[in-house]
N, C-alpha and C. Protein backbone atom coordinates (compact mmCIF):
# COMPACT_ATOMS: atom_id res chain seq x y z
N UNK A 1 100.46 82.24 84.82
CA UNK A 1 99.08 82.69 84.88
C UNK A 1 98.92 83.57 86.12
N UNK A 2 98.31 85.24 85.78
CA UNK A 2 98.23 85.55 86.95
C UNK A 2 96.63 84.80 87.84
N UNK A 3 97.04 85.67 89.07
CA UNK A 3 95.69 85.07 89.83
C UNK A 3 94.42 85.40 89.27
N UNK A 4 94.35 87.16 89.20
CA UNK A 4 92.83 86.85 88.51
C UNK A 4 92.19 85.92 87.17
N UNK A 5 93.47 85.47 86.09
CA UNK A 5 93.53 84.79 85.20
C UNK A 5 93.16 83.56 86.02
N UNK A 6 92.75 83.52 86.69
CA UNK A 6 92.62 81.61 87.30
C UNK A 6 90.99 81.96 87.23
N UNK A 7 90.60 83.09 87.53
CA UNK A 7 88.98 83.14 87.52
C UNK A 7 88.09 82.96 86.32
N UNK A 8 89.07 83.14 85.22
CA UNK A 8 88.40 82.83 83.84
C UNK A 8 88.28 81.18 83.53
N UNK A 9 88.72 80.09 84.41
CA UNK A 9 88.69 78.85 84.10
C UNK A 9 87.47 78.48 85.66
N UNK A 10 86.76 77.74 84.83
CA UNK A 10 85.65 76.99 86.01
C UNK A 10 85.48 75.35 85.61
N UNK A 11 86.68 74.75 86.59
CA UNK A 11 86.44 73.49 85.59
C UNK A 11 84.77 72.87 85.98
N UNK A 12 84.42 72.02 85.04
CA UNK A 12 83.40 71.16 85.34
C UNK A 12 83.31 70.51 86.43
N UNK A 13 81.98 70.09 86.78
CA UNK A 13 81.82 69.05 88.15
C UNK A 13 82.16 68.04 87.90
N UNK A 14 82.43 67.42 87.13
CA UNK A 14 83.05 65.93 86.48
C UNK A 14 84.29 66.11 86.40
N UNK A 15 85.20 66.77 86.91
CA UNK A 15 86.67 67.32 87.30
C UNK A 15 86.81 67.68 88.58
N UNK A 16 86.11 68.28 89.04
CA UNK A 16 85.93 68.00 90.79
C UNK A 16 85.57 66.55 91.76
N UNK A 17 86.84 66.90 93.07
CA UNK A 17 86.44 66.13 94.20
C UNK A 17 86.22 66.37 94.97
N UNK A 18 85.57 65.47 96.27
CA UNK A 18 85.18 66.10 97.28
C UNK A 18 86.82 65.92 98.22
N UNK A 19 87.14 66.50 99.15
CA UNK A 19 87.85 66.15 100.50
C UNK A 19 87.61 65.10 100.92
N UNK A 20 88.77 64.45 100.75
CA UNK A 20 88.67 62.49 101.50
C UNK A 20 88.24 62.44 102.85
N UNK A 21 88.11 63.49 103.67
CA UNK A 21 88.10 63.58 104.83
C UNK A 21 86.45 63.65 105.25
N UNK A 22 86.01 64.34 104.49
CA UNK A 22 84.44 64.95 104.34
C UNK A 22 83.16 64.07 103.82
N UNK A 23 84.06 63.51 102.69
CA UNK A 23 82.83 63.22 101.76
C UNK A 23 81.85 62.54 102.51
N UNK A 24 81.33 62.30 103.58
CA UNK A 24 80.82 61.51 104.06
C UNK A 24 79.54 62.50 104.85
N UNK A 25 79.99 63.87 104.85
CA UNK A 25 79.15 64.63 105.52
C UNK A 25 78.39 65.38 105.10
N UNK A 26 78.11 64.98 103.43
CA UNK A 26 76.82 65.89 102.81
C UNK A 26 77.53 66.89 101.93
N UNK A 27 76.99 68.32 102.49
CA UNK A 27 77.68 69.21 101.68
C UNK A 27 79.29 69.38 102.11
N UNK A 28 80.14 69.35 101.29
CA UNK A 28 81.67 69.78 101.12
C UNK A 28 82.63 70.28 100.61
N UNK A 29 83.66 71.06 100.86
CA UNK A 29 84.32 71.35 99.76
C UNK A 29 84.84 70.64 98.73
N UNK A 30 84.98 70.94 97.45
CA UNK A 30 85.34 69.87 96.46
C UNK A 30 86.40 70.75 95.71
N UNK A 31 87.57 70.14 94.62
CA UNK A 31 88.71 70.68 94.71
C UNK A 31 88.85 70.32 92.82
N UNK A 32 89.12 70.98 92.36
CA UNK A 32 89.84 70.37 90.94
C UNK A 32 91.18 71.41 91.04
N UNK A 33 91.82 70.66 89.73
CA UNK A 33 93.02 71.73 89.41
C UNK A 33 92.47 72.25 88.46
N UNK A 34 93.83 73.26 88.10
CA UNK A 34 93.30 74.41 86.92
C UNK A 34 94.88 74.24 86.36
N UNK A 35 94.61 73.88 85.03
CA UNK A 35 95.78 73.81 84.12
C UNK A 35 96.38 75.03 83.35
N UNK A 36 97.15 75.32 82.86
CA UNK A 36 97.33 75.99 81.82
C UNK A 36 97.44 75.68 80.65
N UNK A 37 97.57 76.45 79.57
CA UNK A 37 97.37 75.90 77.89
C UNK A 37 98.57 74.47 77.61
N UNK A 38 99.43 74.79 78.54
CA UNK A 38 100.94 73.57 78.57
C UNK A 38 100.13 72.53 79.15
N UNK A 39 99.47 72.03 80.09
CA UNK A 39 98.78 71.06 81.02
C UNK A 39 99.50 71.35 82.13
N UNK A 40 100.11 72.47 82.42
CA UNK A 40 101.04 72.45 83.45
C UNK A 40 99.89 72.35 85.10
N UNK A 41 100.08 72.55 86.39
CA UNK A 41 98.99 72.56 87.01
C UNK A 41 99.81 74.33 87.37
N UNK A 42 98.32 74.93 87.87
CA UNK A 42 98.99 76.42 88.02
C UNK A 42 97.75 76.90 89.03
N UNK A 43 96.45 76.50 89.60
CA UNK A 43 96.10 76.75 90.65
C UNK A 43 95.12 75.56 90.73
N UNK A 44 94.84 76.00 92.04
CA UNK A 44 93.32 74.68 92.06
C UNK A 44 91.84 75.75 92.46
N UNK A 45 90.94 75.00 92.09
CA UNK A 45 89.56 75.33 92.15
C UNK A 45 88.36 74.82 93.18
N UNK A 46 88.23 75.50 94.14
CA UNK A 46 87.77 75.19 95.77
C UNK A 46 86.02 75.92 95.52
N UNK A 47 85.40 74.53 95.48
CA UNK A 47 84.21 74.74 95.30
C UNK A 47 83.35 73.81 96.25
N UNK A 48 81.88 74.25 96.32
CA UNK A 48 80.92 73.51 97.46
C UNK A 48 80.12 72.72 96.70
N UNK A 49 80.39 71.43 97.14
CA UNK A 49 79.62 70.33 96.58
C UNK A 49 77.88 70.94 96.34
N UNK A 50 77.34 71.15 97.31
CA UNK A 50 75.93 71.06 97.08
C UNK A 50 75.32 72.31 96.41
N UNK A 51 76.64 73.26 95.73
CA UNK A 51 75.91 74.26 94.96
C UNK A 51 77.29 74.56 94.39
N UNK A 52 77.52 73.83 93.28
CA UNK A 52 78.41 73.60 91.95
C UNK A 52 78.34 74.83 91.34
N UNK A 53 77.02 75.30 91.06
CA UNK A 53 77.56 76.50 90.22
C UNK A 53 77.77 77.94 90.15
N UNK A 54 77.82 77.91 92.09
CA UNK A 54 78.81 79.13 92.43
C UNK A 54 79.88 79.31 92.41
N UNK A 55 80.53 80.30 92.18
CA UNK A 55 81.67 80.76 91.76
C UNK A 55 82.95 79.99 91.70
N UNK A 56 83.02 79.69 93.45
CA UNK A 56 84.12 79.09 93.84
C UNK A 56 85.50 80.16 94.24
N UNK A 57 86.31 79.20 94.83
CA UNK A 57 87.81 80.10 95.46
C UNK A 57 88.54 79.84 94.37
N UNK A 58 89.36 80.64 93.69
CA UNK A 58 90.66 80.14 92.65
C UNK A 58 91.76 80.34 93.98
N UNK A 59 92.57 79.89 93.83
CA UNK A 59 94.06 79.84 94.63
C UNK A 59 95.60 79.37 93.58
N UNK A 60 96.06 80.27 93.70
CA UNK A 60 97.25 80.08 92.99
C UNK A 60 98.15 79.06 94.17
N UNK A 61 99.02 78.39 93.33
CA UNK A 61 99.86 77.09 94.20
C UNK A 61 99.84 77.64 95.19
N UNK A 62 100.88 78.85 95.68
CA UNK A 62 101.79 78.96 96.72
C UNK A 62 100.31 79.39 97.68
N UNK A 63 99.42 80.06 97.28
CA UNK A 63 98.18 80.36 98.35
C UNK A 63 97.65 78.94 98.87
N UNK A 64 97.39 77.99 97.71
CA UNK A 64 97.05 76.79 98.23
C UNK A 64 98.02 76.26 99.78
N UNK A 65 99.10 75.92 98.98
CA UNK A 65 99.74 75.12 99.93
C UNK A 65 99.93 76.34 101.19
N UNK A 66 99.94 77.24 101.43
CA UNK A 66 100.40 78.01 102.61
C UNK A 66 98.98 77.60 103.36
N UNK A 67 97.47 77.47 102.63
CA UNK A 67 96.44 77.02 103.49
C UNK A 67 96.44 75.72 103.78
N UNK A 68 96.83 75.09 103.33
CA UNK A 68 96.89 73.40 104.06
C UNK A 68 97.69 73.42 104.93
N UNK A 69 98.85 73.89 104.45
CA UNK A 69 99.69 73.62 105.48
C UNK A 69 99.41 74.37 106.88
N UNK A 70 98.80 75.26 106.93
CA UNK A 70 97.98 76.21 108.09
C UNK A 70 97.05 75.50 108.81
N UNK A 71 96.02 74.53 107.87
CA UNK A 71 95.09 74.29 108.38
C UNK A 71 94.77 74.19 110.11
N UNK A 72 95.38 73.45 110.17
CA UNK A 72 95.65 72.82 111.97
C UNK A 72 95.54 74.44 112.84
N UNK A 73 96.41 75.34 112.33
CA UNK A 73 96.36 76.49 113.26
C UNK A 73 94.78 76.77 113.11
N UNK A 74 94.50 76.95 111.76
CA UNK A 74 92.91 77.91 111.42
C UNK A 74 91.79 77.15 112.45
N UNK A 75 92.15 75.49 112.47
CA UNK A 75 91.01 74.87 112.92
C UNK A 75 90.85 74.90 114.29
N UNK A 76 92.69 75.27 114.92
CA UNK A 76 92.71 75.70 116.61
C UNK A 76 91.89 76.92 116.82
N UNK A 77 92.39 77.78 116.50
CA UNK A 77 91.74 79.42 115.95
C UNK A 77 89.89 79.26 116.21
N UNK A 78 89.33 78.15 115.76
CA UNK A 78 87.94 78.34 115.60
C UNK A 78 88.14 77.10 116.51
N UNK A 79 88.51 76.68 117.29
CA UNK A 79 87.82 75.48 118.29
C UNK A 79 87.80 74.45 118.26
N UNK A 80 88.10 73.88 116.69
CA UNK A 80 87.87 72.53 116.16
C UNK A 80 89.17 71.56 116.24
């Protein structure tokens, strides 16, 4: 699946979670996967809890994981 092909799938809010880390702080990012016609997993779907039915981030795997695994730098970067 290419990337813009990930923008044609919006899973439902009943397929989304919030961040285990967050959920506790109101609005948050919330995360589903995005399958392909196989069930294979092929990106995930990065959306804001308190307004579901904007758009959202698609991220193909390898974009995903290169941002988690970053995180720590991004959050030095801004202070946190």
């Amino acid at each position: 699946m290419e990337k813009q092909d990930l923008y044609n799938v919006t899973p439902p809010v009943s397929e989304r979670f919030k961040s285990p880390f967050s959920e506790t702080n109101g609005s948050c990012a919330t995360f589903a996967p995005i399958m392909d016609a196989g069930g294979k997993l092929v990106g995930i779907f990065m959306g804001d809890s308190q307004n579901p039915d904007i758009l959202g981030v698609r991220l193909t795997l390898p974009e995903f994981v290169a941002m988690a695994d970053g995180m720590g730098d991004i959050r030095k970067r801004f202070g946190l």
